[in-house]
N, C-alpha and C. Protein backbone atom coordinates (compact mmCIF):
# COMPACT_ATOMS: atom_id res chain seq x y z
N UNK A 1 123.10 118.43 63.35
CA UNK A 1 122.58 119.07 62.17
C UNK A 1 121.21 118.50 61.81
N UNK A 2 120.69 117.78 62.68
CA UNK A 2 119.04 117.71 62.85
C UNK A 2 118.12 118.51 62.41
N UNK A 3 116.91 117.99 62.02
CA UNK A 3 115.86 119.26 61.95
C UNK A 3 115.79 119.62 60.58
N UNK A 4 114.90 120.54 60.19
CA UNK A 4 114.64 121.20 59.62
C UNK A 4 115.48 122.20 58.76
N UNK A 5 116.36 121.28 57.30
CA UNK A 5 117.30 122.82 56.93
C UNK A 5 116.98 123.82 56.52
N UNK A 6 116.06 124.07 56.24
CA UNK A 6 115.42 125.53 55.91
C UNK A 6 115.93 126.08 57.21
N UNK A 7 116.55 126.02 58.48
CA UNK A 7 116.88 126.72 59.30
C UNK A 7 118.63 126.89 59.37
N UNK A 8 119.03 126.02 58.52
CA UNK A 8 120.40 126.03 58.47
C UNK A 8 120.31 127.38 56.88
N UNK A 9 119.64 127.75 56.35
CA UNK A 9 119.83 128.59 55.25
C UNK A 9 120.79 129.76 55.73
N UNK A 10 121.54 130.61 54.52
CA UNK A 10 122.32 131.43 55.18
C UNK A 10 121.80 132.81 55.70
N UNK A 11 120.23 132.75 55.68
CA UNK A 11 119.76 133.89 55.96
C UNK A 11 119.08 133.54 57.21
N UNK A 12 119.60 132.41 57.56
CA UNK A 12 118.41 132.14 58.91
C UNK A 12 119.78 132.16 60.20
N UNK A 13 119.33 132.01 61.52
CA UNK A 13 119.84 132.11 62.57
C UNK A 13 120.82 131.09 62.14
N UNK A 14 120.63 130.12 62.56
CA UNK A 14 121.94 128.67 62.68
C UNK A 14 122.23 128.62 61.36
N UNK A 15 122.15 128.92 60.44
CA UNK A 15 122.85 129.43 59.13
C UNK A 15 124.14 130.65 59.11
N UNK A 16 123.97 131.04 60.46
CA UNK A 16 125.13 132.33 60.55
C UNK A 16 125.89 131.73 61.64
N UNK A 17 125.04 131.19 62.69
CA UNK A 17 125.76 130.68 64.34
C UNK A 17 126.38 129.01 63.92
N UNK A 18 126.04 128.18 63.47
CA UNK A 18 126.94 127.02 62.99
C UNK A 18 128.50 127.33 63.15
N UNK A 19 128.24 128.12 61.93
CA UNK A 19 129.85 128.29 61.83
C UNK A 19 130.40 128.90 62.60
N UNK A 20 129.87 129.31 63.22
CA UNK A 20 130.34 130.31 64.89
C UNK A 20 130.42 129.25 65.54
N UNK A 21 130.04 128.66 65.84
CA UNK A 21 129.58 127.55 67.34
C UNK A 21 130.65 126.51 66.89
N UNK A 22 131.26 126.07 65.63
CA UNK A 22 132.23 125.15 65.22
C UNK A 22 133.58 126.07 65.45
N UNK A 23 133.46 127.18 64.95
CA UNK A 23 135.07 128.07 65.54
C UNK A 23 135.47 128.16 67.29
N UNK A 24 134.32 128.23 67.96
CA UNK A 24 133.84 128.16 69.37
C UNK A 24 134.53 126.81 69.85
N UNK A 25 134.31 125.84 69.08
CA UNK A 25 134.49 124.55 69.75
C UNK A 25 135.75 124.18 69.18
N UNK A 26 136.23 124.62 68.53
CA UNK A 26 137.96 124.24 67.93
C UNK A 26 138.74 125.23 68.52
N UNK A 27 138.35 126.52 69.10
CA UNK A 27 139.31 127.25 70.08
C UNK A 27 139.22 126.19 72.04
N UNK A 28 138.13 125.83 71.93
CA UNK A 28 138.00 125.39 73.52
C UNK A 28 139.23 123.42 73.06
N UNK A 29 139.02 122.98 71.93
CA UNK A 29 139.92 122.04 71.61
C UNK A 29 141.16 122.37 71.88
N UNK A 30 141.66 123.50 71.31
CA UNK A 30 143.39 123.80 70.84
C UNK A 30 143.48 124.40 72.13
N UNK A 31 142.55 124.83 73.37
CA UNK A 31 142.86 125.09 74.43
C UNK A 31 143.35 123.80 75.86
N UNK A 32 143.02 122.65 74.96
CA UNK A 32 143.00 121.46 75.52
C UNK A 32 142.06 121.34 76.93
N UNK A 33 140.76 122.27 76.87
CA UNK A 33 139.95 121.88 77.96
C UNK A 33 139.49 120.37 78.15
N UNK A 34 139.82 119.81 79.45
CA UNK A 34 139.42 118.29 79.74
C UNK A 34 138.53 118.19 80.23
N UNK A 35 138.07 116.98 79.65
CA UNK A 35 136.52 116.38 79.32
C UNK A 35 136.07 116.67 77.77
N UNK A 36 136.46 117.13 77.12
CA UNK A 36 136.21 117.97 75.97
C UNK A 36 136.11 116.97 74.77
N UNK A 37 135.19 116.80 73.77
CA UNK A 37 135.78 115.30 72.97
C UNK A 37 134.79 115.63 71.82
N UNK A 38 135.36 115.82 70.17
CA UNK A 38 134.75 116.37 69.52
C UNK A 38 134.32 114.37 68.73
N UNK A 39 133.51 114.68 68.02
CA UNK A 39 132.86 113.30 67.31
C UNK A 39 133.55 113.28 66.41
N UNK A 40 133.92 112.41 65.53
CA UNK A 40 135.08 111.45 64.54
C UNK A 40 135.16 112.30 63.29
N UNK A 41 136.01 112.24 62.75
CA UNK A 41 135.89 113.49 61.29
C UNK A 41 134.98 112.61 60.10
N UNK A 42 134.57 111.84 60.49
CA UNK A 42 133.51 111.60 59.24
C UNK A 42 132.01 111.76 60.07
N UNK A 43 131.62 112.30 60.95
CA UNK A 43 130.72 112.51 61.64
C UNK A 43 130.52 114.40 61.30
N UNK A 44 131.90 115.27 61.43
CA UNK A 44 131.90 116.04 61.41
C UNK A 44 131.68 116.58 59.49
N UNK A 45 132.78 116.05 58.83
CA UNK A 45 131.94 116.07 57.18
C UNK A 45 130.91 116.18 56.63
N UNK A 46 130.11 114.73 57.87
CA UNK A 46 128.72 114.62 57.54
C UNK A 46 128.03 116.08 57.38
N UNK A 47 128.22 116.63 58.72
CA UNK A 47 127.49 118.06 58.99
C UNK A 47 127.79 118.93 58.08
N UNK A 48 129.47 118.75 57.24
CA UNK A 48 129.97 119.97 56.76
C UNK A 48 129.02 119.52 55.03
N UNK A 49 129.00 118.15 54.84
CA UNK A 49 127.93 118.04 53.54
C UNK A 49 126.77 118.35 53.69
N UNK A 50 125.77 118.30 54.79
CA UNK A 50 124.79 119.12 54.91
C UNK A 50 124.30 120.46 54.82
N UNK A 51 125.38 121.13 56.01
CA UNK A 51 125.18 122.47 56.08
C UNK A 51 125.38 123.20 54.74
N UNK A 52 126.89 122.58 54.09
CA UNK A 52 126.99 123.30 52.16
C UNK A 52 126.00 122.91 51.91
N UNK A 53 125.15 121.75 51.77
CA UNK A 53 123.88 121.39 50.76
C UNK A 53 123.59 122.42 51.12
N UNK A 54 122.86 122.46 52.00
CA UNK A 54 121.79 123.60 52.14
C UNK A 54 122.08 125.01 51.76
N UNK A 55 123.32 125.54 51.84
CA UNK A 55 123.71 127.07 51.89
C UNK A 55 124.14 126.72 50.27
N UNK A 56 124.81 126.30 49.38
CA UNK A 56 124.66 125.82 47.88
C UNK A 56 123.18 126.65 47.24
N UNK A 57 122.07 125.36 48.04
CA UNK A 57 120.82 125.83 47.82
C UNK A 57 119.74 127.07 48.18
N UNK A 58 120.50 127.50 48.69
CA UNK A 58 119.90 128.82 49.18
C UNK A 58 121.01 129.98 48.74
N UNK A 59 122.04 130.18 48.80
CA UNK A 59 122.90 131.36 48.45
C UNK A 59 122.27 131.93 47.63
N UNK A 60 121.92 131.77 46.33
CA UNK A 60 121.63 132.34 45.20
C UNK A 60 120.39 133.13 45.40
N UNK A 61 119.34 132.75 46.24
CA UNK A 61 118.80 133.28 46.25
C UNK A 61 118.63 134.64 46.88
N UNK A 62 119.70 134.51 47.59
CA UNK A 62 120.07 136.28 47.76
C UNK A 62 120.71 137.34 47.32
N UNK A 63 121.18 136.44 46.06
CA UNK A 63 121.90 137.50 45.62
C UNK A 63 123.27 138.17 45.42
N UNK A 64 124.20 137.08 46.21
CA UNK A 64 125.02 137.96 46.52
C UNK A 64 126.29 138.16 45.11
N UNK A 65 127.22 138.60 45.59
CA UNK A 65 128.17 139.23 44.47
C UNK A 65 128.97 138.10 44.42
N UNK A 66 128.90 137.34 43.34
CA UNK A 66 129.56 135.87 43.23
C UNK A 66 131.21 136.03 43.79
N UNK A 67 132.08 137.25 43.70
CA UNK A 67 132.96 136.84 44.60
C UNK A 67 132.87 136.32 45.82
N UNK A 68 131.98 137.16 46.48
CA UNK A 68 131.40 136.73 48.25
C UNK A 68 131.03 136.10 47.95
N UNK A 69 130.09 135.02 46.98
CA UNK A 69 129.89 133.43 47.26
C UNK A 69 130.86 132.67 47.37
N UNK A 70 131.78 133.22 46.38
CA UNK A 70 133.19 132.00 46.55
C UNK A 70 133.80 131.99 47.56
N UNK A 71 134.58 133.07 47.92
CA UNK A 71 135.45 133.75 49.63
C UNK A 71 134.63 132.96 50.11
N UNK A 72 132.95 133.36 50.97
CA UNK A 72 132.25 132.45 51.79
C UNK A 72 132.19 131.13 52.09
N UNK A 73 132.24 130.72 50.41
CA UNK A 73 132.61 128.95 50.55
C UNK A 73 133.69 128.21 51.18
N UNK A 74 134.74 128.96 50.05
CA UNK A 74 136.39 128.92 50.95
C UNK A 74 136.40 128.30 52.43
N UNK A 75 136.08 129.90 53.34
CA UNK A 75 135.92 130.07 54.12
C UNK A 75 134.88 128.79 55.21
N UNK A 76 134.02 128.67 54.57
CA UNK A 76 132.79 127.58 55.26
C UNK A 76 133.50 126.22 55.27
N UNK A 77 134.02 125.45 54.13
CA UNK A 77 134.87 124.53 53.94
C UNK A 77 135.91 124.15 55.04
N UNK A 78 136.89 125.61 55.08
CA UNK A 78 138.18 125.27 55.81
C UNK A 78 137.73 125.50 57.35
N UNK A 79 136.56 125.52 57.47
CA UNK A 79 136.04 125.83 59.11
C UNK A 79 135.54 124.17 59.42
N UNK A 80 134.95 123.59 58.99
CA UNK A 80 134.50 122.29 58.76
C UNK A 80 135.89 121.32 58.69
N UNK A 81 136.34 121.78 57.72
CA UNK A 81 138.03 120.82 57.97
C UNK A 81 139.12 121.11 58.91
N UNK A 82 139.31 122.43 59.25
CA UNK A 82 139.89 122.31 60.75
C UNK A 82 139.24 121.67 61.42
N UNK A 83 138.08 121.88 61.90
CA UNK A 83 137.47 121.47 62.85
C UNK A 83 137.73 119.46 62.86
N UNK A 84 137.38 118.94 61.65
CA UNK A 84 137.32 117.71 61.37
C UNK A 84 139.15 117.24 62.06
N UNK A 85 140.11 117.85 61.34
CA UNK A 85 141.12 117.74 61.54
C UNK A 85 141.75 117.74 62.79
N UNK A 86 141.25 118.83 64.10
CA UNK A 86 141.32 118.98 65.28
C UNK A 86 140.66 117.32 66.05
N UNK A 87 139.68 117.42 65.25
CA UNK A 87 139.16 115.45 66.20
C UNK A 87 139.93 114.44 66.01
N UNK A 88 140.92 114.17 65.52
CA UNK A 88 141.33 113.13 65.12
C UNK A 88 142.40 112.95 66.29
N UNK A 89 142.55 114.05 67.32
CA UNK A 89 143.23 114.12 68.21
C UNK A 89 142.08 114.21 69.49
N UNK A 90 141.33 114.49 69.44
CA UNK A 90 140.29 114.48 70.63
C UNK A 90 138.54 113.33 70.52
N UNK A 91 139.10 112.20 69.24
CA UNK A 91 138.12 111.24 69.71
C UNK A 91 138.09 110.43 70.74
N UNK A 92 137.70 110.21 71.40
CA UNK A 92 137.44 109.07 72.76
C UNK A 92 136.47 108.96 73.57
N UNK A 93 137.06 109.50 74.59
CA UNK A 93 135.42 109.77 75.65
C UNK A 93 134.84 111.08 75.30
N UNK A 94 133.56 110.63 75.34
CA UNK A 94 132.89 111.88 74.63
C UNK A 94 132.07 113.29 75.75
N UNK A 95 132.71 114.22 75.68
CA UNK A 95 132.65 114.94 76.94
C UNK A 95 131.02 115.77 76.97
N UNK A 96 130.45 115.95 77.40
CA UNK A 96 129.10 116.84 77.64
C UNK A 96 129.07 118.08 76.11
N UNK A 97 129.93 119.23 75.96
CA UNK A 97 130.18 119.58 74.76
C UNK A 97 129.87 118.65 73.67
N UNK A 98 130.27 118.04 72.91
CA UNK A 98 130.25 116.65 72.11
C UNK A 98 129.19 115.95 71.75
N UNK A 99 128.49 116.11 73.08
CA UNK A 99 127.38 115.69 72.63
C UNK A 99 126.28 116.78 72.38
N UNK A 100 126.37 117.75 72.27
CA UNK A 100 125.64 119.28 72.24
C UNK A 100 126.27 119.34 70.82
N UNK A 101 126.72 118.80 70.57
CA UNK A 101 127.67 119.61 69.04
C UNK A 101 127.06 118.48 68.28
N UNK A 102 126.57 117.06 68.65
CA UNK A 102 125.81 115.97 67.73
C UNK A 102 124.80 116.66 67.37
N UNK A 103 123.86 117.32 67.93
CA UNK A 103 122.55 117.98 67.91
C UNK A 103 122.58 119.33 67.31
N UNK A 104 123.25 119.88 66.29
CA UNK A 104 123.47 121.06 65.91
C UNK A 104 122.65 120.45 64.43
């Protein structure tokens, strides 16, 4: 979650693909692909307090219909905590994936 968050906003590319690319990597987990090794759930939080900072700070400015802000949040939250929840079973050796998923 490097870089520049003005690119994590929810109107920007990796503002929509994040949360794609974290559902991506918790189906290839629960598939038990080996070599596969997600980073520690306070590594993964980290990202999930970032990425909300940023989408917090930007939502509003589009506008949307405060139900769909809430659902969205919901939704953004429990993607970040599965995901967190899924590592606690796949910390160790850290597989090529893993480390592509540090750099998001």
């Amino acid at each position: 979650m490097a870089g520049d968050p003005v690119e994590l906003e929810p109107d920007e590319y990796w503002g929509v693909a994040v949360p794609c690319d974290l559902e991506l990597l918790l189906v290839l987990v629960r598939q038990g692909w080996v070599g596969l090794a997600l980073p520690s759930p306070e590594v993964i939080r980290g990202w999930q307090e970032r990425f909300l900072g940023v989408w917090e700070r930007a939502i509003d400015g589009l506008e949307p219909d405060p139900a769909y802000k809430d659902e969205r949040r919901v939704v953004l939250n429990e993607t970040f905590e599965r995901l967190a929840e899924a590592s606690v079973g796949s910390v160790g050796s850290v597989g090529s994936v893993a480390n592509g998923v540090t750099s998001l």
